[in-house]
C-alpha atoms as a PDB file:
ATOM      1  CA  UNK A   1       0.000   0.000   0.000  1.00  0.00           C
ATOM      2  CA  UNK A   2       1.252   3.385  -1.224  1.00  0.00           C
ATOM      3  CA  UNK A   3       1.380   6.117   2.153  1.00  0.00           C
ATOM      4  CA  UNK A   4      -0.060   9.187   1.017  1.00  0.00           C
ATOM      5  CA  UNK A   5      -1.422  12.747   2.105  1.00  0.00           C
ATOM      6  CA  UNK A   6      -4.457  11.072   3.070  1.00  0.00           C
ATOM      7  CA  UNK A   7      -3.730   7.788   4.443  1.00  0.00           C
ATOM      8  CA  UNK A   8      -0.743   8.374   6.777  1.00  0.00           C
ATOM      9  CA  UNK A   9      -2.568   9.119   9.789  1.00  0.00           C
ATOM     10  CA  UNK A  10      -4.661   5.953   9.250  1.00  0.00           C
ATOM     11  CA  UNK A  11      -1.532   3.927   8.489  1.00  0.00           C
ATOM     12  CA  UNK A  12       0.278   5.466  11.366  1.00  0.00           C
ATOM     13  CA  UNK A  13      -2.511   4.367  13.540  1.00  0.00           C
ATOM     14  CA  UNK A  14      -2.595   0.929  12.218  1.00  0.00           C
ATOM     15  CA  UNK A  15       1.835   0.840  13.239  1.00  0.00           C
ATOM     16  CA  UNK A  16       2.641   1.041   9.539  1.00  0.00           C
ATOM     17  CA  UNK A  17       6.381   1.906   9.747  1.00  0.00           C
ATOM     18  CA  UNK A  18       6.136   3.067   5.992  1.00  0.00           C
ATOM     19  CA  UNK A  19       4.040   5.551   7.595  1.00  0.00           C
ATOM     20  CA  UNK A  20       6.718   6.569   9.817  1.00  0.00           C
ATOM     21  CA  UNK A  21       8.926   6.909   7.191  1.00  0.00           C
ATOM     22  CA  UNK A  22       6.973   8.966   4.871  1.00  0.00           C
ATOM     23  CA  UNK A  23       6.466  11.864   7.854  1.00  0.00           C
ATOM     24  CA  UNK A  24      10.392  11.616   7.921  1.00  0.00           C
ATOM     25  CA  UNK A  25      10.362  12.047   4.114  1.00  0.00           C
ATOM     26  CA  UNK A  26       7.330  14.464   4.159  1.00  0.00           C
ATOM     27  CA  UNK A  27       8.207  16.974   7.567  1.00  0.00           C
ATOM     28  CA  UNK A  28      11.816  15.553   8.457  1.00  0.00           C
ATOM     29  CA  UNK A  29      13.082  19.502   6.967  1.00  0.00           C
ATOM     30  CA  UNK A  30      10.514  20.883   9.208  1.00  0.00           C
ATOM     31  CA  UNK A  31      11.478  18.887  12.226  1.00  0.00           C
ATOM     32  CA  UNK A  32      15.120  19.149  12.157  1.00  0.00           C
ATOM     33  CA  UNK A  33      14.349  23.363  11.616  1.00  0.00           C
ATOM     34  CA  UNK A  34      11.747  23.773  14.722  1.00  0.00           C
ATOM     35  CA  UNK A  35      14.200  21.739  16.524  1.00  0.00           C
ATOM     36  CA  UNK A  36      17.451  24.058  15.680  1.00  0.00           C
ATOM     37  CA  UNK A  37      15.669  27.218  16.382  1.00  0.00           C
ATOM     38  CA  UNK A  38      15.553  25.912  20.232  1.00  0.00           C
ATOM     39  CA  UNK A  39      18.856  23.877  20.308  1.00  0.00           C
ATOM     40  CA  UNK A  40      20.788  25.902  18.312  1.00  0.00           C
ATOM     41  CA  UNK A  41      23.588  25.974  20.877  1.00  0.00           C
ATOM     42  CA  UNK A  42      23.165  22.453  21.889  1.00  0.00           C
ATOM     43  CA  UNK A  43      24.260  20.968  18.272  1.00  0.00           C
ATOM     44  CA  UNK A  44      24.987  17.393  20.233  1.00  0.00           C
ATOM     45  CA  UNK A  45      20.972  16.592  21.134  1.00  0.00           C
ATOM     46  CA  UNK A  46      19.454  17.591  18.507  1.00  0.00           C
ATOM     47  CA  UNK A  47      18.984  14.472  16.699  1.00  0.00           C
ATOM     48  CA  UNK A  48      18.040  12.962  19.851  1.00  0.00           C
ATOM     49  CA  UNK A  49      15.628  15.613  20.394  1.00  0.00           C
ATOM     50  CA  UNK A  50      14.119  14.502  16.457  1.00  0.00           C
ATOM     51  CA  UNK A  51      14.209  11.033  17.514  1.00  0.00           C
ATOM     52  CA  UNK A  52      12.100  11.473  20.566  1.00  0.00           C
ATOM     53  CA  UNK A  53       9.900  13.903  17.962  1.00  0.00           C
ATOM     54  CA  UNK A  54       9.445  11.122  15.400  1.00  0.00           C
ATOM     55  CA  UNK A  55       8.569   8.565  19.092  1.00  0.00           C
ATOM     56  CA  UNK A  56       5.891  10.824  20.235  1.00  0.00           C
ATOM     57  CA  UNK A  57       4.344  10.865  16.839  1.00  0.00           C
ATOM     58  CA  UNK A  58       4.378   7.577  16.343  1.00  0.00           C
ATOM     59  CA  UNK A  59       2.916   7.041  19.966  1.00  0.00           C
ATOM     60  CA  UNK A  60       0.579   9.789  20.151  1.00  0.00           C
ATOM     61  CA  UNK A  61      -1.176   9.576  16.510  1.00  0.00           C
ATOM     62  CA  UNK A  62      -4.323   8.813  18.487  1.00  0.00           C
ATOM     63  CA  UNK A  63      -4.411  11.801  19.905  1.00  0.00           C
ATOM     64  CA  UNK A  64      -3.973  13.920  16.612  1.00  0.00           C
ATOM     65  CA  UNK A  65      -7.577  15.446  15.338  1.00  0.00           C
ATOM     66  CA  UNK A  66      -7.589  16.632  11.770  1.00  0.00           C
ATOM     67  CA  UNK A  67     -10.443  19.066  12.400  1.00  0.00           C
ATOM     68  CA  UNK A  68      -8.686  21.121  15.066  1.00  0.00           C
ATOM     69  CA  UNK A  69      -5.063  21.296  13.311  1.00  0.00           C
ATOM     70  CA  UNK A  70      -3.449  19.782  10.660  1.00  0.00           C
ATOM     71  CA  UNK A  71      -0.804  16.911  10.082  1.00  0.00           C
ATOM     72  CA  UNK A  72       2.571  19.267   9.731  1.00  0.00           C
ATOM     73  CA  UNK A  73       1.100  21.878  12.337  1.00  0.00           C
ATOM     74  CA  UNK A  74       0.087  19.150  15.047  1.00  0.00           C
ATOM     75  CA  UNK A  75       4.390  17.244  14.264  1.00  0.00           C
ATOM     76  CA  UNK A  76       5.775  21.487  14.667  1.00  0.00           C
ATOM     77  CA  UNK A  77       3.848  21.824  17.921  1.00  0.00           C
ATOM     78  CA  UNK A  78       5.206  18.561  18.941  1.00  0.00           C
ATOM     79  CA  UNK A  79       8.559  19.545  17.977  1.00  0.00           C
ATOM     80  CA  UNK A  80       8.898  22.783  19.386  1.00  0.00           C
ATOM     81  CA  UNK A  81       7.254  21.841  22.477  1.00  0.00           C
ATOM     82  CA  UNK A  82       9.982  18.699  22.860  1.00  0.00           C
ATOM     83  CA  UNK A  83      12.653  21.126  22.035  1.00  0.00           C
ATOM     84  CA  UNK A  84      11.816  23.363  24.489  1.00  0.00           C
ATOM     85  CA  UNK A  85      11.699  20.396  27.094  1.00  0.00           C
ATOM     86  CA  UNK A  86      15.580  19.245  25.794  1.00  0.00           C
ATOM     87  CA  UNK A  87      16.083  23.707  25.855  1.00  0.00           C
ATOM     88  CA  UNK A  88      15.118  23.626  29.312  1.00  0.00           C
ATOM     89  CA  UNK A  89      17.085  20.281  30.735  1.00  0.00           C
ATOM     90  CA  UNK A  90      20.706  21.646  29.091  1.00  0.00           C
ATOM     91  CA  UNK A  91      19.893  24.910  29.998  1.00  0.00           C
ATOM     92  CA  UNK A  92      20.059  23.599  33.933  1.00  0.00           C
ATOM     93  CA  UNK A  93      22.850  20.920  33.317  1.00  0.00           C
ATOM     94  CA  UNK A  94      24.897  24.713  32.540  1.00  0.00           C
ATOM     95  CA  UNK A  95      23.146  26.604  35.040  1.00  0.00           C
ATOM     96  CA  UNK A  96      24.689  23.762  37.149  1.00  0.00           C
ATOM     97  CA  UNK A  97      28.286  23.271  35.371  1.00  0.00           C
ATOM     98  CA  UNK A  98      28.743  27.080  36.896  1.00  0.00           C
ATOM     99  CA  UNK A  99      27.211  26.026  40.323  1.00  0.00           C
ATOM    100  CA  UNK A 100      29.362  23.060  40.435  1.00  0.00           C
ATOM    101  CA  UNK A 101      32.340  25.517  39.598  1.00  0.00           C
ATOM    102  CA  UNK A 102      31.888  27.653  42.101  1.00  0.00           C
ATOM    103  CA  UNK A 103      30.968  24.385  45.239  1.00  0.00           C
ATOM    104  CA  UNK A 104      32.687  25.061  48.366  1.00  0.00           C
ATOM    105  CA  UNK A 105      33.991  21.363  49.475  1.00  0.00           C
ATOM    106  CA  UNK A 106      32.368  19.702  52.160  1.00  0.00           C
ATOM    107  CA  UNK A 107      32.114  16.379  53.890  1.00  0.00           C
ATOM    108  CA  UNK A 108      28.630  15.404  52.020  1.00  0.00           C
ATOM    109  CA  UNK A 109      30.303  16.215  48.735  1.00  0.00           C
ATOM    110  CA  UNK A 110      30.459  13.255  46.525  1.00  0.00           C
ATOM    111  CA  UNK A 111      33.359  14.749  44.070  1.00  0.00           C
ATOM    112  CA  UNK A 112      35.260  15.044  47.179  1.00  0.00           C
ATOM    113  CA  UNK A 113      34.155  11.593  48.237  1.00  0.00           C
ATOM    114  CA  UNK A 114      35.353  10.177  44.933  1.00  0.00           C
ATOM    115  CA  UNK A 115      38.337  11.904  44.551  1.00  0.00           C
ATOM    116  CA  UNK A 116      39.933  10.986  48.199  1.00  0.00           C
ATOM    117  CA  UNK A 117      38.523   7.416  48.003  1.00  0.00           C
ATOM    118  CA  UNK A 118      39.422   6.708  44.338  1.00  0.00           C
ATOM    119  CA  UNK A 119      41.476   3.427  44.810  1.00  0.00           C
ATOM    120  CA  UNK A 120      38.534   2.092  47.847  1.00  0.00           C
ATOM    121  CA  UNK A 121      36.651  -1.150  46.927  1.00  0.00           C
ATOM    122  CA  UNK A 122      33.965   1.189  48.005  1.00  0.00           C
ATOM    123  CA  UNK A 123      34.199   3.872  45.142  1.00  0.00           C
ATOM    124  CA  UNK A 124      35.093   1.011  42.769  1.00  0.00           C
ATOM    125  CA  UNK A 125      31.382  -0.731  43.646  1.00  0.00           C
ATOM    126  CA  UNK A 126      30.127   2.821  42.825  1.00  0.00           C
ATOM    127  CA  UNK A 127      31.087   3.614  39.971  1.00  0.00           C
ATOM    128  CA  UNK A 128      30.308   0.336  38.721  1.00  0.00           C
ATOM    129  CA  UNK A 129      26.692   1.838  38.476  1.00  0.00           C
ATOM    130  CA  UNK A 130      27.964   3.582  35.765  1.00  0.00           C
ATOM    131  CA  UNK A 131      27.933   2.643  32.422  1.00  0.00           C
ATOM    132  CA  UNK A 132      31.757   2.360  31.473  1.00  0.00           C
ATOM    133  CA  UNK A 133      32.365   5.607  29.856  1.00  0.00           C
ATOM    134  CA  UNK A 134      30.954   7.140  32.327  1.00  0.00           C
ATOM    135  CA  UNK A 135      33.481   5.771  35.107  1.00  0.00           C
ATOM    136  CA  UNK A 136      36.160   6.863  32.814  1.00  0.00           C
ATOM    137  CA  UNK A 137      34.979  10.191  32.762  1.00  0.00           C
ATOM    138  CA  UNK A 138      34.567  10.289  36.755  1.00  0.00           C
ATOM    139  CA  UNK A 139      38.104   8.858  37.393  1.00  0.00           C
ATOM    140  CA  UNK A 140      40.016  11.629  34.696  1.00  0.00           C
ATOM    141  CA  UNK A 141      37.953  14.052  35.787  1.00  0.00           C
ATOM    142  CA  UNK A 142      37.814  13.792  39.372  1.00  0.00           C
ATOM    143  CA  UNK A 143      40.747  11.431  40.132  1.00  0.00           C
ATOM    144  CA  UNK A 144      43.114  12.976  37.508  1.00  0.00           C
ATOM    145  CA  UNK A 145      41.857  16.388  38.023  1.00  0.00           C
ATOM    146  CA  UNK A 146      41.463  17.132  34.453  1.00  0.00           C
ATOM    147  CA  UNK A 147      39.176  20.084  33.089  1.00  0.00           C
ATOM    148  CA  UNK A 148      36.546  19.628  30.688  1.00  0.00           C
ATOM    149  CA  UNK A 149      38.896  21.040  27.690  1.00  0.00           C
ATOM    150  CA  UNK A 150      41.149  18.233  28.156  1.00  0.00           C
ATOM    151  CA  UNK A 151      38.015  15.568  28.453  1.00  0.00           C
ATOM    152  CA  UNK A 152      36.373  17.069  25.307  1.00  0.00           C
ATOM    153  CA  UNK A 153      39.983  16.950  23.656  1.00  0.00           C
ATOM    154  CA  UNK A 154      40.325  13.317  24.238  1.00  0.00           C
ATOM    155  CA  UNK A 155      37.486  12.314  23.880  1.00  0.00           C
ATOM    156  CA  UNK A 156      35.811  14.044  20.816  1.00  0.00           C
ATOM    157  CA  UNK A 157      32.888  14.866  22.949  1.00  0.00           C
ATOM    158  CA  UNK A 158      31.136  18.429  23.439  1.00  0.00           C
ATOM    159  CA  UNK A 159      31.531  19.747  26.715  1.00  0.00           C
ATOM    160  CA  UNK A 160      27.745  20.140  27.262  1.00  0.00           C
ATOM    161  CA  UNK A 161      27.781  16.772  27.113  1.00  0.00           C
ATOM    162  CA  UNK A 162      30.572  16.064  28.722  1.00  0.00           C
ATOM    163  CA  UNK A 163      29.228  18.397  31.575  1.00  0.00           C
ATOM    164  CA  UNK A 164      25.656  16.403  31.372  1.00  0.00           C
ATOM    165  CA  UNK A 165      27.364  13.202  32.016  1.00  0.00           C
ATOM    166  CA  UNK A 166      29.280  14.421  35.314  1.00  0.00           C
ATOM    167  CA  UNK A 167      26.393  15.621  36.422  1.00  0.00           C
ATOM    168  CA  UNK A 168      23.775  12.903  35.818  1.00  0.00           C
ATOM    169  CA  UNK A 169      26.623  10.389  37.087  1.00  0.00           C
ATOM    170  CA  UNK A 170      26.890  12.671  40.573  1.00  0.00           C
ATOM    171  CA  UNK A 171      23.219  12.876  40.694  1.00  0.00           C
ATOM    172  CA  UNK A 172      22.921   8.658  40.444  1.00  0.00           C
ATOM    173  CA  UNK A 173      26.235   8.405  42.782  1.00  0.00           C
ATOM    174  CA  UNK A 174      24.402  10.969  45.450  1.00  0.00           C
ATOM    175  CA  UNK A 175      21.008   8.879  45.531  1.00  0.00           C
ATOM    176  CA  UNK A 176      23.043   5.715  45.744  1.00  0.00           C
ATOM    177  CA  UNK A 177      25.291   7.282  48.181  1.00  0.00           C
ATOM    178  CA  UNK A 178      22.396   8.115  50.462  1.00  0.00           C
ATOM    179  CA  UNK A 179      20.318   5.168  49.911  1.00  0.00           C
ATOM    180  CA  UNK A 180      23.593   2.957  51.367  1.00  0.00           C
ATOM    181  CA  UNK A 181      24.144   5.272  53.958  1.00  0.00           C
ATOM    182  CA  UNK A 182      20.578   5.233  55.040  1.00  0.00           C
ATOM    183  CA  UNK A 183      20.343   1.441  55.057  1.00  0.00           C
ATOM    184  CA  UNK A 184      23.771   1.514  57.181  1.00  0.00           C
ATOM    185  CA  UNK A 185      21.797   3.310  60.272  1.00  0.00           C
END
């Protein structure tokens, strides 16, 4: 069955991935521009940003009605209103870089914790949360003391990543951290 103007929405509904393929074909230009004007200085999510796009149509086709909007205007809401989301999320992992720049060490801080305990079984069962990149990241970083220049040198990654990583990885190592210490009591 040829996908057309008039059937994709049906075909989409029915999980047709020719479907899915023609709205890449059809709006994929449309997409990719919505999703620049938001991320335009996040260059490193934005096809993860269309991927999660092109997911929510797929997912959410039931909820589309023809006689309020049409096809493209319904995928650019969905677009801009993702971006936004993914806008929003690097904006704080930033907002937080400078925070995390600027922390004061104390006792409860896990970079600290990490950085004085790097060779401890303890730290090793830690980081072993981490997906493997990740750890390697922690250990240069935070055991090596290297900056984020020299990580995104070596690495080939953009800092904003780079930066998202650290701080996801502190955020999983603080819950865990907690969690064990709570159990401890």
């Amino acid at each position: 069955m040829e996908i057309n103007d008039r059937n994709v929405v049906q075909q989409l509904t029915k999980r047709n991935e020719k479907a899915l393929y023609y709205i890449i074909d059809c709006y994929g230009g449309l997409i990719k521009k919505v999703i620049q004007k938001y991320l335009y200085q996040f260059e490193s999510v934005q096809e993860e940003c269309l991927d999660d796009v092109l997911l929510l149509v797929w997912g959410n086709i039931g909820s589309y009605d023809e006689r309020r909007n049409s096809l493209k205007n319904w995928i650019a809401a969905i677009a801009k209103y993702k971006a936004i989301d993914y806008q929003r999320k690097y904006q704080k992992c930033l907002d937080q870089r400078d925070i995390d720049d600027r922390m004061v060490e104390s006792p409860f801080n896990i970079e600290a914790h990490v950085t004085e305990n790097l060779l401890s079984k303890t730290t090793e069962r830690m980081l072993s949360h981490l997906k493997k990149e990740d750890q390697t990241l922690f250990i240069k970083h935070y055991g090596e003391e290297k900056s984020i220049d020299e990580l995104a040198n070596e690495t080939g990654m953009e800092k904003s990543v780079i930066y998202n990583r650290l701080s996801r990885g502190r955020k999983k190592l603080r819950i865990l951290f907690q969690h064990k210490a709570a159990n401890e009591k």
